[in-house]
C-alpha atoms as a PDB file:
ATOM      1  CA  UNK A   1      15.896  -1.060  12.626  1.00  0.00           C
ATOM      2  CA  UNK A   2      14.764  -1.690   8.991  1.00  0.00           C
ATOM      3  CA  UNK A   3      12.800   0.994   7.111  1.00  0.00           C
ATOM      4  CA  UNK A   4      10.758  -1.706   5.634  1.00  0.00           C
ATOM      5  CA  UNK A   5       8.879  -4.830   5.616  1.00  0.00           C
ATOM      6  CA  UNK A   6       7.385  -8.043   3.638  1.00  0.00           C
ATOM      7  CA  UNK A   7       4.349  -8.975   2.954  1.00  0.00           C
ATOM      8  CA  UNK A   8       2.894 -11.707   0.995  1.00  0.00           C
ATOM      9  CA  UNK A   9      -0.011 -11.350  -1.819  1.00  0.00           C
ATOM     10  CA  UNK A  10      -3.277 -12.896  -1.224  1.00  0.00           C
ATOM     11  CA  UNK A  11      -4.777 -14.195  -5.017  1.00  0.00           C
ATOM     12  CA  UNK A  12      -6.387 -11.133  -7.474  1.00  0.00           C
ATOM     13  CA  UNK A  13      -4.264  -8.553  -4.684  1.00  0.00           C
ATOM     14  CA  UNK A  14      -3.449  -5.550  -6.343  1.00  0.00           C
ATOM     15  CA  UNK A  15      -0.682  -2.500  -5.253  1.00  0.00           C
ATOM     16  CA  UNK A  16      -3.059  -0.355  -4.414  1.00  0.00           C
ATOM     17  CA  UNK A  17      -5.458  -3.018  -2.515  1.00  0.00           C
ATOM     18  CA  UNK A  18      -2.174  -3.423  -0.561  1.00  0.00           C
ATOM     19  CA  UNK A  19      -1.203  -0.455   0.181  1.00  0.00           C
ATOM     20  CA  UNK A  20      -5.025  -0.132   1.269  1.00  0.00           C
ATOM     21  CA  UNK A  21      -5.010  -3.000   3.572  1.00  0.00           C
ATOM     22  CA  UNK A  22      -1.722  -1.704   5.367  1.00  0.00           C
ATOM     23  CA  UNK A  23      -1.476   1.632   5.500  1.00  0.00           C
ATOM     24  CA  UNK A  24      -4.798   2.964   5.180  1.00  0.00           C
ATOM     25  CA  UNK A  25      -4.735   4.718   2.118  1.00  0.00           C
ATOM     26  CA  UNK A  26      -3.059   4.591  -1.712  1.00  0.00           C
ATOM     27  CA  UNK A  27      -2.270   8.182  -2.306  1.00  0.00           C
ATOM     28  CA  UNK A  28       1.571   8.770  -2.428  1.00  0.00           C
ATOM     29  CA  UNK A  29       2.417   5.231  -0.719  1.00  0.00           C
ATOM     30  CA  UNK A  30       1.409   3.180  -3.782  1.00  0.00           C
ATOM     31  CA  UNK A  31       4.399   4.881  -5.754  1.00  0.00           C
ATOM     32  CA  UNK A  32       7.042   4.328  -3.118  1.00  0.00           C
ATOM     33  CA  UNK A  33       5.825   0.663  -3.042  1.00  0.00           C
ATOM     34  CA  UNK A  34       6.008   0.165  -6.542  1.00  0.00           C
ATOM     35  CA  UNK A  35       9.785   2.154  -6.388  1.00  0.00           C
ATOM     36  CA  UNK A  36      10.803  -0.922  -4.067  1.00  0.00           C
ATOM     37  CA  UNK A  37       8.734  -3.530  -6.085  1.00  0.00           C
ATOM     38  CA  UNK A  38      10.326  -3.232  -9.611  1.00  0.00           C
ATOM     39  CA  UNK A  39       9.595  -6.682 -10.489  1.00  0.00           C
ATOM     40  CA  UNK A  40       6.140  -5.875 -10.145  1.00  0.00           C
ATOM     41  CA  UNK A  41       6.332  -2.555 -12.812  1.00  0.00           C
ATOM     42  CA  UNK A  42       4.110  -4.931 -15.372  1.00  0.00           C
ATOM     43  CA  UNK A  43       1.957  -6.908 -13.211  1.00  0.00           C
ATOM     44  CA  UNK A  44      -1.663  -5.575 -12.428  1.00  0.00           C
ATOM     45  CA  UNK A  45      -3.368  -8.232 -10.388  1.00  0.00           C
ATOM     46  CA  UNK A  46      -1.327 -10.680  -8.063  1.00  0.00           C
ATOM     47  CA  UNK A  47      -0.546 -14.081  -7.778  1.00  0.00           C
ATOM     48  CA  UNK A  48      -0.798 -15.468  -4.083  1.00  0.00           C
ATOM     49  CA  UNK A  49       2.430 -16.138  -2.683  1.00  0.00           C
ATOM     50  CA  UNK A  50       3.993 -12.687  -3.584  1.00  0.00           C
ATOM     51  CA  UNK A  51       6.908 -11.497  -1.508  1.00  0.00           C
ATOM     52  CA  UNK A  52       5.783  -7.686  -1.785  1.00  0.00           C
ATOM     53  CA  UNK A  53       8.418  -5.187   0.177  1.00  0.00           C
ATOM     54  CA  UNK A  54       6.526  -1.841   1.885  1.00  0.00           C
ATOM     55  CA  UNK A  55       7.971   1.094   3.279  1.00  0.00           C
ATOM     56  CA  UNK A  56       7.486   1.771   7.325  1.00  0.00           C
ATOM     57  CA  UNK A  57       5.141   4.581   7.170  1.00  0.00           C
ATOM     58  CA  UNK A  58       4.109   7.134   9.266  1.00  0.00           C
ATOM     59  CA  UNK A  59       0.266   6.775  10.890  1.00  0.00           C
ATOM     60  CA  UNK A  60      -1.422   9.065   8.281  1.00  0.00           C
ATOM     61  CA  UNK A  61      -3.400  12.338  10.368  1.00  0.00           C
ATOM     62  CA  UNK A  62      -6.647  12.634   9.568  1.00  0.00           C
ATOM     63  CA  UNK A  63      -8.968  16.177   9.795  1.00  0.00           C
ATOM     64  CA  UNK A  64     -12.314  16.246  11.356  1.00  0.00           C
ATOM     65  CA  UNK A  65     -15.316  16.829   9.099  1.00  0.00           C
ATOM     66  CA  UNK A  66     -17.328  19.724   9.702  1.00  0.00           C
ATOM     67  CA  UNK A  67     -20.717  19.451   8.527  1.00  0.00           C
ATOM     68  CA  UNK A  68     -22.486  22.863   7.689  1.00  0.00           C
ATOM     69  CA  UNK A  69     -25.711  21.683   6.806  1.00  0.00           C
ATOM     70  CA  UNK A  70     -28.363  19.160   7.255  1.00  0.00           C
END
């Protein structure tokens, strides 16, 4: 089993847009995506076509809110 995956850029994509789409969120992922992506160190918005390579990540867990007050 692979520990990642392709995807392909959609035109004006960014990193983080993709990192958004897939897994949810951008904090942490979006510098393990850009470790596999080092053709991509210089390039801020995407071409379509772009054979991007993302890590299999965990489902992220998120915490209930708690509101105190109305």
């Amino acid at each position: 089993m692979s520990d990642t995956r392709q995807v392909i850029s959609k035109q004006g994509d960014t990193i983080d847009m993709i990192c958004q789409r897939y897994f949810g969120y951008t904090s942490a992922i979006t510098e393990q995506v850009m470790a596999l992506n080092p053709h991509l160190k210089n390039t801020a918005v995407l071409e379509s076509g772009v054979t991007i390579v993302l890590p299999i990540a965990k489902p992220v867990q998120t915490l209930s809110i708690i509101q105190l007050w109305d």
